[in-house]
N, C-alpha and C. Protein backbone atom coordinates (compact mmCIF):
# COMPACT_ATOMS: atom_id res chain seq x y z
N UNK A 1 0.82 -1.20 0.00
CA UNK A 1 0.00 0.00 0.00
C UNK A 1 0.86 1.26 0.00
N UNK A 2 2.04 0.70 0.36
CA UNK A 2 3.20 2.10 0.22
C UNK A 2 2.95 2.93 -1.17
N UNK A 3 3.31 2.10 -2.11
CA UNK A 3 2.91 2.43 -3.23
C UNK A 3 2.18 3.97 -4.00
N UNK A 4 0.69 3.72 -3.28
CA UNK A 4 -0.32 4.21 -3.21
C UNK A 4 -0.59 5.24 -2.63
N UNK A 5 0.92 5.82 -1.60
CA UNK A 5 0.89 6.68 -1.14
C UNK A 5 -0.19 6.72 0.49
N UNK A 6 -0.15 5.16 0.37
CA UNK A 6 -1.14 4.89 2.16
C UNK A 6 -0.47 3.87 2.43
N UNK A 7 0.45 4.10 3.38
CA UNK A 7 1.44 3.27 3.79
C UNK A 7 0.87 2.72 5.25
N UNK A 8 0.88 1.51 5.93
CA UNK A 8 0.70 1.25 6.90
C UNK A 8 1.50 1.30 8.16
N UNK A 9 1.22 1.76 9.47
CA UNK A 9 1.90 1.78 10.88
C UNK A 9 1.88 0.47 11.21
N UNK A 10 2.46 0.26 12.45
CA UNK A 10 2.15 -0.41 13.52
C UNK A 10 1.19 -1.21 14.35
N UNK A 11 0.19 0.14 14.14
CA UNK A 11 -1.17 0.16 14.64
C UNK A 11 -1.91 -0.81 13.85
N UNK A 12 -2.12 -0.36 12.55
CA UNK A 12 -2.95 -1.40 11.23
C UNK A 12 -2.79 -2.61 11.64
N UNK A 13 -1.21 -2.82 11.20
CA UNK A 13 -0.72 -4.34 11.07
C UNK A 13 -1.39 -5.05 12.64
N UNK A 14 -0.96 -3.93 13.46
CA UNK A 14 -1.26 -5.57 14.89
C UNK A 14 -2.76 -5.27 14.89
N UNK A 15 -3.91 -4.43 14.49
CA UNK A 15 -5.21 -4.78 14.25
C UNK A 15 -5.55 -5.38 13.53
N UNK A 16 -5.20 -5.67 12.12
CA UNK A 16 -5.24 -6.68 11.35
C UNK A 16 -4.78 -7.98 11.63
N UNK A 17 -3.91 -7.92 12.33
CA UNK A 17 -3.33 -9.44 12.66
C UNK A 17 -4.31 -9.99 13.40
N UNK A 18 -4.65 -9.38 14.52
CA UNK A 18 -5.50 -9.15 15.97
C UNK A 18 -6.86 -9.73 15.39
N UNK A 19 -7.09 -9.19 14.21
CA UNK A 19 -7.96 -9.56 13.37
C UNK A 19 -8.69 -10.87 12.69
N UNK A 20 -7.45 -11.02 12.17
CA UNK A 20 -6.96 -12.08 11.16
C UNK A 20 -6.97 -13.59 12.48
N UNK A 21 -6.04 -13.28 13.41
CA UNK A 21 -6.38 -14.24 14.73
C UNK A 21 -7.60 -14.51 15.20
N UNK A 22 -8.60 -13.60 15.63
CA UNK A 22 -9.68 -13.91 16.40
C UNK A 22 -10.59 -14.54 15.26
N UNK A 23 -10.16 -14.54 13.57
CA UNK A 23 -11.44 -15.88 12.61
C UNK A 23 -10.79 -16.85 12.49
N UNK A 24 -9.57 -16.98 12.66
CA UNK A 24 -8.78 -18.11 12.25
C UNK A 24 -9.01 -19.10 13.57
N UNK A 25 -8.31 -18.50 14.61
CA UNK A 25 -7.87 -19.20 15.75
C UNK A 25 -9.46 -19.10 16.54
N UNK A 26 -10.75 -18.48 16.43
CA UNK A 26 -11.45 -18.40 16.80
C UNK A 26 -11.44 -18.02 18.75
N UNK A 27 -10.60 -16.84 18.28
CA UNK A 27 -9.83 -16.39 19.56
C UNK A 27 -11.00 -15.41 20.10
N UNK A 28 -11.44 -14.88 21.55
CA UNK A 28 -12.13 -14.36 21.77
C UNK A 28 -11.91 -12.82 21.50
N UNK A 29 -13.00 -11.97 21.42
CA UNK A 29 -13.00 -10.57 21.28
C UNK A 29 -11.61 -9.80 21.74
N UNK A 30 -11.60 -9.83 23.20
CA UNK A 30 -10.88 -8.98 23.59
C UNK A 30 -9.73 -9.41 23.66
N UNK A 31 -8.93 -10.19 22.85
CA UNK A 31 -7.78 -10.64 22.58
C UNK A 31 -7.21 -9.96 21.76
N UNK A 32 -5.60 -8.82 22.14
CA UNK A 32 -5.22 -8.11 21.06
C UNK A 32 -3.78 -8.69 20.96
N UNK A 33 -3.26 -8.67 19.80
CA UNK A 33 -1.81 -8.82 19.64
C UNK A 33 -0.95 -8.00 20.49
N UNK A 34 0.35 -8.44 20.96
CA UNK A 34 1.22 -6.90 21.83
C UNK A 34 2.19 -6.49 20.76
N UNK A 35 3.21 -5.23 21.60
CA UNK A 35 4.42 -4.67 20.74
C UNK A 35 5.33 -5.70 20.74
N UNK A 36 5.01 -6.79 21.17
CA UNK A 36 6.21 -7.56 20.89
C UNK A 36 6.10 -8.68 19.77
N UNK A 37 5.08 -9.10 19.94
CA UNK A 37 4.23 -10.18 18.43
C UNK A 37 5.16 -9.21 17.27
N UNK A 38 4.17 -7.49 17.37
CA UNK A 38 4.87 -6.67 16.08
C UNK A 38 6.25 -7.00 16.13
N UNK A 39 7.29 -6.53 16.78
CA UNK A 39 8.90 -6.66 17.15
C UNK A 39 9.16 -8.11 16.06
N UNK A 40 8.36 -9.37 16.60
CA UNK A 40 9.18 -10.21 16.04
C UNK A 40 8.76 -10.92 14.68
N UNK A 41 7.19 -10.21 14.50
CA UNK A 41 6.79 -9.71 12.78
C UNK A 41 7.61 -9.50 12.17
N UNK A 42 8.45 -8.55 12.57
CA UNK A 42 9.33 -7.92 11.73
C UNK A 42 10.80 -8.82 11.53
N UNK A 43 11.23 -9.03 12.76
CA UNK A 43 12.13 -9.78 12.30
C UNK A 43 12.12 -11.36 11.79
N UNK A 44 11.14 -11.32 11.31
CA UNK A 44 11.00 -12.69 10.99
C UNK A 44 9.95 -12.33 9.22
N UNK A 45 10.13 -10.78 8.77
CA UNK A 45 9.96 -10.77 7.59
C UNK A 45 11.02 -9.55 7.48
N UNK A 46 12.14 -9.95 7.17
CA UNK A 46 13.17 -9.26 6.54
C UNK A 46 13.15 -8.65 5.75
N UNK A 47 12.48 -8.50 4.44
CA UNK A 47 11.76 -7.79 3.97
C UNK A 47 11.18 -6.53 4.03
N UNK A 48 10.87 -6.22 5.33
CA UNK A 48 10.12 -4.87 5.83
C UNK A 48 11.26 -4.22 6.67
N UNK A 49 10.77 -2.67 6.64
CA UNK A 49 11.58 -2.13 7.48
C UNK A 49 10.62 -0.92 8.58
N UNK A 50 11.44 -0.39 9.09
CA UNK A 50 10.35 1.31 9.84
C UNK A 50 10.82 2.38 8.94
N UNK A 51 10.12 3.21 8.48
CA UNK A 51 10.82 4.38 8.05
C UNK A 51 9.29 5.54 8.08
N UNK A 52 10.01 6.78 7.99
CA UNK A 52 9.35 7.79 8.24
C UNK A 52 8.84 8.73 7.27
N UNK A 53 7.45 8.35 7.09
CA UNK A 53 6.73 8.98 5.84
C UNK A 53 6.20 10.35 6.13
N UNK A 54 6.81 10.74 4.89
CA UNK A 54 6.89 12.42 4.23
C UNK A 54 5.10 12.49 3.56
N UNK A 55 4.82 13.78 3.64
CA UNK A 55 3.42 14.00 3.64
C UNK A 55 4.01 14.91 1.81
N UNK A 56 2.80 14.00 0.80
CA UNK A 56 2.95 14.40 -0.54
C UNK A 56 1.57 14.69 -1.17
N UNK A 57 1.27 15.66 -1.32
CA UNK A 57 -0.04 16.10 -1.64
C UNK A 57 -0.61 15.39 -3.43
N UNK A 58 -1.83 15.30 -3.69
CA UNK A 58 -2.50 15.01 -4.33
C UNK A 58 -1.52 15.18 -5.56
N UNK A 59 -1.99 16.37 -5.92
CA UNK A 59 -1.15 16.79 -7.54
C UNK A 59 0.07 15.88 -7.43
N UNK A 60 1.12 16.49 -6.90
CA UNK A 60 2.10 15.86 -7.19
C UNK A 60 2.33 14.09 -6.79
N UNK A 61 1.05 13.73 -6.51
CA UNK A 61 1.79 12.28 -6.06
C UNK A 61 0.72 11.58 -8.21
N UNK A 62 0.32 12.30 -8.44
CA UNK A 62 0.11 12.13 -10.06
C UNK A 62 0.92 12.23 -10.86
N UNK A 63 1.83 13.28 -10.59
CA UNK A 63 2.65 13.63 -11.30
C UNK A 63 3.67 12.29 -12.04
N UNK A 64 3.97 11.28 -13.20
CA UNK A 64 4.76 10.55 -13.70
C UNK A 64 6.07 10.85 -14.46
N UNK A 65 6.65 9.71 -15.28
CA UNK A 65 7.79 10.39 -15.66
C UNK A 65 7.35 10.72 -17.24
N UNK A 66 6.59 9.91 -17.74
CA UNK A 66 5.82 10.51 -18.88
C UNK A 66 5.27 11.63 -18.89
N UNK A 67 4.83 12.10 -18.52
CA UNK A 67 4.35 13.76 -18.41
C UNK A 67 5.31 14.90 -18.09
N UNK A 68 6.62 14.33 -17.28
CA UNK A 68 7.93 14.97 -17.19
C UNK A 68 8.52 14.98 -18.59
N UNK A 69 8.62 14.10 -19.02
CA UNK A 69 9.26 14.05 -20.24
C UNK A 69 8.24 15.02 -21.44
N UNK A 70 7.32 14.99 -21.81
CA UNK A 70 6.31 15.62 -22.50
C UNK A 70 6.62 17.22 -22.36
N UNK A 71 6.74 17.45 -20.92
CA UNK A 71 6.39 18.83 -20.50
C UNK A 71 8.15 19.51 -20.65
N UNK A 72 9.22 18.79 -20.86
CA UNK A 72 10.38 19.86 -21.53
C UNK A 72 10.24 19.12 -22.82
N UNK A 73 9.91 18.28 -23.67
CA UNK A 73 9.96 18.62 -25.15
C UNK A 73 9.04 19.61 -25.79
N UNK A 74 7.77 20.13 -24.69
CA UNK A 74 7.12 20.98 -25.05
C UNK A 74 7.88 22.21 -24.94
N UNK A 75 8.63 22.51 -23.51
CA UNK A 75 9.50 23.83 -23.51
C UNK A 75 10.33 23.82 -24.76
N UNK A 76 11.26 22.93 -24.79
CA UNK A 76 12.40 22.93 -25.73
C UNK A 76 11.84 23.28 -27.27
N UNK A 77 10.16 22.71 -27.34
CA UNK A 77 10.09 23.44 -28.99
C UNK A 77 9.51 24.61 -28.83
N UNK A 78 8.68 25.09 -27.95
CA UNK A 78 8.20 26.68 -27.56
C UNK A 78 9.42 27.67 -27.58
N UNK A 79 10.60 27.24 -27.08
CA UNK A 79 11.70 28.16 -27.01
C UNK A 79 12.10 28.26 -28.37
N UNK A 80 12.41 27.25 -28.79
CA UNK A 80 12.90 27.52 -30.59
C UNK A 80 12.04 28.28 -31.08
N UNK A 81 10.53 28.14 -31.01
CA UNK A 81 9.76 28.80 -31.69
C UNK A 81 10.39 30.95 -31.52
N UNK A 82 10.48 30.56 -30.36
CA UNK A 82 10.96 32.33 -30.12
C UNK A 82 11.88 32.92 -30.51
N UNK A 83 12.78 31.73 -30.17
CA UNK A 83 14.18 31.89 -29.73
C UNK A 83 14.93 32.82 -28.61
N UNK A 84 14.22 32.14 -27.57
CA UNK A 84 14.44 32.50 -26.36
C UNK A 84 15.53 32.14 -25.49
N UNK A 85 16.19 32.55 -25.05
CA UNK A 85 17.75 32.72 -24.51
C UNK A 85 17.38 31.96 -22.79
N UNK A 86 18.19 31.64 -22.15
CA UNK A 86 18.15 31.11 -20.99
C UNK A 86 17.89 31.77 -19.79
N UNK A 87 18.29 33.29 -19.90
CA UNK A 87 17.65 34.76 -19.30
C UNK A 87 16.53 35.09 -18.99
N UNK A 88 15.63 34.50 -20.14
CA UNK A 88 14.19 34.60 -19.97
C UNK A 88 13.25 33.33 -19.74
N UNK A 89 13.88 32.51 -19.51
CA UNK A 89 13.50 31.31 -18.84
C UNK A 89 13.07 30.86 -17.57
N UNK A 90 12.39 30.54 -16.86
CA UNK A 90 12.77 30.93 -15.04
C UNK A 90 11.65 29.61 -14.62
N UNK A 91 11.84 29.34 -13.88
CA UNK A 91 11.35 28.64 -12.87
C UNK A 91 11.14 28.29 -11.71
N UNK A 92 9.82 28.48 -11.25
CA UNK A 92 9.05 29.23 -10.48
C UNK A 92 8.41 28.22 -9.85
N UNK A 93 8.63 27.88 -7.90
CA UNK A 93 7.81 26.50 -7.29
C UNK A 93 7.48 27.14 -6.23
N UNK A 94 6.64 26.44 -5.39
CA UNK A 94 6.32 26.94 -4.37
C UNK A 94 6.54 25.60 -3.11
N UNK A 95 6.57 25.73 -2.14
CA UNK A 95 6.76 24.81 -1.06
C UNK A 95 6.10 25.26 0.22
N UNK A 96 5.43 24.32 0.69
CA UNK A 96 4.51 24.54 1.98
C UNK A 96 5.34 23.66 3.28
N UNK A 97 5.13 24.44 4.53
CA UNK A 97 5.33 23.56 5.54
C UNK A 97 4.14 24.24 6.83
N UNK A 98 3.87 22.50 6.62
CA UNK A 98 2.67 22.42 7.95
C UNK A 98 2.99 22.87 9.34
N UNK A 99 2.91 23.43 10.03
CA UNK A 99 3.63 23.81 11.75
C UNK A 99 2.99 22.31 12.48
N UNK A 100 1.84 22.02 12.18
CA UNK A 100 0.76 21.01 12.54
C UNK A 100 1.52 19.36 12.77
N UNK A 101 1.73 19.37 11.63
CA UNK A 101 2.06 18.07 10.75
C UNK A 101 3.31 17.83 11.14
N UNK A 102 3.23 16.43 11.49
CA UNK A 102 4.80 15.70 11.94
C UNK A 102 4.89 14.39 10.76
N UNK A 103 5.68 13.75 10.71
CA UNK A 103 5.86 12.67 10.03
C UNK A 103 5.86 11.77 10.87
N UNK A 104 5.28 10.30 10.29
CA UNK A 104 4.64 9.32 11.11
C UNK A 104 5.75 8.05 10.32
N UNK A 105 5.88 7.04 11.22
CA UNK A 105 6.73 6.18 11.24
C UNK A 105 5.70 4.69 10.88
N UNK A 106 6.11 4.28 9.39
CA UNK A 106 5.45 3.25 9.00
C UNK A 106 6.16 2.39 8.54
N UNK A 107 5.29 1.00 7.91
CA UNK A 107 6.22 0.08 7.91
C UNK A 107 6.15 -0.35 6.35
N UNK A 108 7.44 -0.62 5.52
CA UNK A 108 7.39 -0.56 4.21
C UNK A 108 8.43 -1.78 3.64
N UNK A 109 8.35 -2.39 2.64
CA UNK A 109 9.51 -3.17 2.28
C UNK A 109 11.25 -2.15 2.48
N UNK A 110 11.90 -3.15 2.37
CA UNK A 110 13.32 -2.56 2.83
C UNK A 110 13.78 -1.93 1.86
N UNK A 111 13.51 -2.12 0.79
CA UNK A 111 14.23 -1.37 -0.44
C UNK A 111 13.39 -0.17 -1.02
N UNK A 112 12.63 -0.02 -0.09
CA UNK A 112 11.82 1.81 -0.02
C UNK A 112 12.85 2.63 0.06
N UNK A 113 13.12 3.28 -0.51
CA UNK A 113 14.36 4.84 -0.19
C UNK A 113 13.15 6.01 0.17
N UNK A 114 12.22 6.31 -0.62
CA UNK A 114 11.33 7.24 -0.23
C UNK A 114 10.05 6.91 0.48
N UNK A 115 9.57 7.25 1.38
CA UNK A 115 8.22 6.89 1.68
C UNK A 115 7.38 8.01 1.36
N UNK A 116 5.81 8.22 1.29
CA UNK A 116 5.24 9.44 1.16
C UNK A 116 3.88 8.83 1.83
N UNK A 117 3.40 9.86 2.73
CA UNK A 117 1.68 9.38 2.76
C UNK A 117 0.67 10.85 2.14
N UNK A 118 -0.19 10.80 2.08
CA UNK A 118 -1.32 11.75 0.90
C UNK A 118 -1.44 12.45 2.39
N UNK A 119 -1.49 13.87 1.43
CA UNK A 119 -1.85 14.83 2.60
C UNK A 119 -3.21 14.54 2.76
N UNK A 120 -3.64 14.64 4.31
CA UNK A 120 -4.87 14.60 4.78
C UNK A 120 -6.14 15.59 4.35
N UNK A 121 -5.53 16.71 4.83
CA UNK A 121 -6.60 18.06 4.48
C UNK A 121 -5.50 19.44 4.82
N UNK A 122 -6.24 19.97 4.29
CA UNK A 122 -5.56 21.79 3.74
C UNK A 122 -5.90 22.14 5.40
N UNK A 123 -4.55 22.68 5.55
CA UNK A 123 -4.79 23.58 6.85
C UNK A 123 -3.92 24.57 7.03
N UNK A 124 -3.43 25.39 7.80
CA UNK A 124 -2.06 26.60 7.56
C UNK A 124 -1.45 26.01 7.63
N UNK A 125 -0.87 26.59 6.15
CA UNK A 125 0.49 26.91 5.91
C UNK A 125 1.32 27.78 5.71
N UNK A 126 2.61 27.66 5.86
CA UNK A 126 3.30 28.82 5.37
C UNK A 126 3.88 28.45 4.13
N UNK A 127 3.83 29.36 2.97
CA UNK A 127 4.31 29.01 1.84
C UNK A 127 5.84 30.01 1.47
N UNK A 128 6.56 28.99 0.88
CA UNK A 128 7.57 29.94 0.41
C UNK A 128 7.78 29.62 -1.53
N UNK A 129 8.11 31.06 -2.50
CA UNK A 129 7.60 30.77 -3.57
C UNK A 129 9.03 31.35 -3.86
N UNK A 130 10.24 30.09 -4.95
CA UNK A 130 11.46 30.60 -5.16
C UNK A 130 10.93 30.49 -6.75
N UNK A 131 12.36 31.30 -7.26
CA UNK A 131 12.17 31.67 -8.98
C UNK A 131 13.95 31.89 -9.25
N UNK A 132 13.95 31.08 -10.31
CA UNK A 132 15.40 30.84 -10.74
C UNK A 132 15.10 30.75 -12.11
N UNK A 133 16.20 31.65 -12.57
CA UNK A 133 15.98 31.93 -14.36
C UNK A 133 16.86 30.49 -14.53
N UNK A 134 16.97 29.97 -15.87
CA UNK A 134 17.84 28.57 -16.87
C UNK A 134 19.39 29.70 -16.59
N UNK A 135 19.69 30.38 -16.69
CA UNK A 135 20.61 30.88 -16.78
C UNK A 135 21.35 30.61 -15.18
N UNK A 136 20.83 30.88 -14.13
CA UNK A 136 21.30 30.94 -12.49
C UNK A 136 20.66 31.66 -11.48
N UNK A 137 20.20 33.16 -12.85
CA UNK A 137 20.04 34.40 -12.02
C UNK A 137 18.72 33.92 -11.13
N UNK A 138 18.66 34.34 -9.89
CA UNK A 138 18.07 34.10 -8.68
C UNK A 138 16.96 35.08 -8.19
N UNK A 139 15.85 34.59 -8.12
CA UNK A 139 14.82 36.16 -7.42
C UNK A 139 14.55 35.73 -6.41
N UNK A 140 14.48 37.25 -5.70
CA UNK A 140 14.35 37.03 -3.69
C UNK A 140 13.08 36.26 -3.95
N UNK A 141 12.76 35.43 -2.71
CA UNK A 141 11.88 34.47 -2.54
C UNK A 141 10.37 35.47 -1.79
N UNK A 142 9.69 34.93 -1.97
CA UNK A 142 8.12 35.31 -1.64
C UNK A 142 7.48 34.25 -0.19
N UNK A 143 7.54 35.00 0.93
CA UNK A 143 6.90 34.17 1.82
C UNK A 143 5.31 34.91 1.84
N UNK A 144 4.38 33.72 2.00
CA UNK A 144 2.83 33.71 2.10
C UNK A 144 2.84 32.87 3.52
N UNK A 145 2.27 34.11 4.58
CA UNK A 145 2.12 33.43 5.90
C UNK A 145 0.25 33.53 5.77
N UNK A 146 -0.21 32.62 7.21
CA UNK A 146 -1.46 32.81 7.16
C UNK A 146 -1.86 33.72 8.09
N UNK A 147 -3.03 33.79 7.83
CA UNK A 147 -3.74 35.25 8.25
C UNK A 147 -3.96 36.40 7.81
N UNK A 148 -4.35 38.03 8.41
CA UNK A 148 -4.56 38.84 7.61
C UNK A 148 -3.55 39.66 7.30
N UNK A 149 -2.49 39.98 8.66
CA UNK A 149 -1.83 41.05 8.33
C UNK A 149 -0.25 40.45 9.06
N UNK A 150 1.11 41.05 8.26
CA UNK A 150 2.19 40.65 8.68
C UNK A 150 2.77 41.32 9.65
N UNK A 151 3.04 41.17 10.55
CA UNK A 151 3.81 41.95 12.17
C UNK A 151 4.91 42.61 11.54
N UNK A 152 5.32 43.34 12.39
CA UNK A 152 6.53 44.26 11.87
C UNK A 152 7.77 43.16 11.73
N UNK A 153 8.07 42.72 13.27
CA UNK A 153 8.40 41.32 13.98
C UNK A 153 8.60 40.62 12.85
N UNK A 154 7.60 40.12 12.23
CA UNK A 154 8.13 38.86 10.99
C UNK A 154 8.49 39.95 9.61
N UNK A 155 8.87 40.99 9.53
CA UNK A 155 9.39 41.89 8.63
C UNK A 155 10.48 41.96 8.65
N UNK A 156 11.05 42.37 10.48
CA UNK A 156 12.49 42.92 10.58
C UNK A 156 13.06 41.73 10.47
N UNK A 157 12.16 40.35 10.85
CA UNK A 157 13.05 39.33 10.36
C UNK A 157 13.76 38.49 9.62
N UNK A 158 12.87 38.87 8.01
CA UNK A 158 13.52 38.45 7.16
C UNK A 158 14.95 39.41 6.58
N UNK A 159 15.98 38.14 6.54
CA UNK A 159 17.50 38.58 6.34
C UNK A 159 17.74 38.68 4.84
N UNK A 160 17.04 38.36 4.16
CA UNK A 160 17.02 37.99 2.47
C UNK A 160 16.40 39.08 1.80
N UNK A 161 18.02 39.67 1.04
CA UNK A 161 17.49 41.16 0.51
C UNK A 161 16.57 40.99 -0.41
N UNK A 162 15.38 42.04 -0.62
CA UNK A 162 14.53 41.87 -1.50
C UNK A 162 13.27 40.91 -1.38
N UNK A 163 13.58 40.06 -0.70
CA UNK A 163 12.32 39.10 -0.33
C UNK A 163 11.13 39.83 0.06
N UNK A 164 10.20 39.02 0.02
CA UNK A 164 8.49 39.85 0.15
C UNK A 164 8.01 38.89 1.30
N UNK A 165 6.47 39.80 1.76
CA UNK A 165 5.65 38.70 2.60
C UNK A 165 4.31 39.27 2.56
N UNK A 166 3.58 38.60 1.89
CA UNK A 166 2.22 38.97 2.13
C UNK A 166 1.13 37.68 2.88
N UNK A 167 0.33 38.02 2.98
CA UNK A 167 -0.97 36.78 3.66
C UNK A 167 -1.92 36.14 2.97
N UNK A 168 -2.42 35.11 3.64
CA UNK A 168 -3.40 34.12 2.66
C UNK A 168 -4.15 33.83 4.20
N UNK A 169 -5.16 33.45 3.42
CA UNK A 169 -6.51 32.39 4.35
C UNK A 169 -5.69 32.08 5.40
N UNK A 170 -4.68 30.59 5.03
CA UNK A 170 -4.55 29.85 5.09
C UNK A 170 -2.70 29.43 4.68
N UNK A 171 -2.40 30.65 4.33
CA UNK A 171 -1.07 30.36 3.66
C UNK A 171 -0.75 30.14 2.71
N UNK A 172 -2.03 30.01 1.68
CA UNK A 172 -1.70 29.53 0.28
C UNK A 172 -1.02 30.34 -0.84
N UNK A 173 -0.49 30.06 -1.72
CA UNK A 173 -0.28 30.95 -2.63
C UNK A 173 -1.63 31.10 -3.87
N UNK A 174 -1.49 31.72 -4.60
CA UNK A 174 -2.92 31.95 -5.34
C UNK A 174 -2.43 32.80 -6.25
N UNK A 175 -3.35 32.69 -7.42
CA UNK A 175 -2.91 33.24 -8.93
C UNK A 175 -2.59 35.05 -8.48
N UNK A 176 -3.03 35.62 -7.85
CA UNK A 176 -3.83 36.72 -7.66
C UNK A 176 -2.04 37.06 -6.31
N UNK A 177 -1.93 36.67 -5.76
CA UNK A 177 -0.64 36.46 -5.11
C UNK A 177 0.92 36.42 -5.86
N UNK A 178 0.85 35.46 -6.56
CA UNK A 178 1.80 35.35 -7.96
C UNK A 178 1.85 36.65 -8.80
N UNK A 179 0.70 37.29 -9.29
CA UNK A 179 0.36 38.33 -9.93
C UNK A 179 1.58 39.40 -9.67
N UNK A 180 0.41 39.93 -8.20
CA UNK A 180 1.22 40.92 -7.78
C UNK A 180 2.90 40.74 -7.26
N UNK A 181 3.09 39.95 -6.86
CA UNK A 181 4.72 39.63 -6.67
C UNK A 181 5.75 39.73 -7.96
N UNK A 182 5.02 39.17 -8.68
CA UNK A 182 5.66 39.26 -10.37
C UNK A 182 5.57 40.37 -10.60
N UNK A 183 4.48 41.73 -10.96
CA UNK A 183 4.69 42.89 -10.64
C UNK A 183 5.29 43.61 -9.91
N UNK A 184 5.44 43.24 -8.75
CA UNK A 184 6.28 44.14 -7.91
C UNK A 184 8.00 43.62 -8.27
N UNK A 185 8.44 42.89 -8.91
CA UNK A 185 10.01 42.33 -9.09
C UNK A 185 9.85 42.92 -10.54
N UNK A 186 8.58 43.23 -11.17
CA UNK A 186 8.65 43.95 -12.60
C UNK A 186 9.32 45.18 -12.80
N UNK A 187 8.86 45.97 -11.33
CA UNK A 187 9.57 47.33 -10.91
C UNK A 187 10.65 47.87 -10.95
């Protein structure tokens, strides 16, 4: 189920087992597996390991390598079409971090390098939005905190010349956000 981006704990497995025991063995109700049954689950399927799953939201857990590939042979012939230089190229992401949200420790075959579980639901965030031309050149970054208005406090604190900060709901970034930031670095 790793796979799928719904990776299983601890918890699952010894309810399922717990499960799986009380039709088989026709074990009574309140009979649960312990942490130690799990403990030697594991070592007795080598196979599995613990590791600590990273929270990957919807869109991007769609995202394939076919559509990666598609989406620069599309750049690469749009640019010829212009003939557009690497200057005017840029690329532009945004990244959220939950204050909320911790990463949870599940259990996956051993030869997992990445784990991911599906974000749950939208809640504050703080967003930060970087922009890097094909060439190197670098634009100050855009923080989107939540709420209405930014403290002086989180002003004097950013150390990064040129950087911005405006507010969202929620932290989000939004077309209308992008807009004006791109305008204001138009200046």
């Amino acid at each position: 189920m790793e796979h799928e981006g719904v990776p299983v704990g601890c918890r699952q497995i010894v309810d399922k087992a717990t499960e799986i025991l009380q039709v088989v063995d026709d074990t009574p109700r309140d009979t649960k597996l312990t942490s130690g049954w799990y403990k030697r689950f594991l070592e007795r399927n080598q196979d599995l390991k613990i590791a600590k799953a990273r929270t990957l939201s919807k869109p991007r857990n769609g995202v394939d390598n076919d559509a990666v590939v598609e989406f620069f042979h599309e750049l690469a012939h749009s640019m010829s079409l212009v003939d557009m230089d690497p200057s005017r190229v840029f690329n532009m992401d945004e990244t959220s971090f939950s204050p909320s949200k911790t990463s949870r420790k599940v259990v996956v075959q051993r030869t997992t390098k990445n784990v991911y579980v599906q974000e749950a639901t939208a809640s504050a965030h703080v967003t930060i939005v970087a922009c890097v031309a094909a060439n190197g050149t670098k634009i100050p970054p855009l923080f989107v905190l939540p709420g209405d208005t930014v403290s002086t406090l989180e002003c004097d604190s950013l150390s990064i010349p040129g950087a911005a900060i405006t507010t969202s709901e929620k932290g989000w970034t939004n077309s209308f956000i992008c807009r004006k930031w791109m305008s204001m670095l138009n200046s």
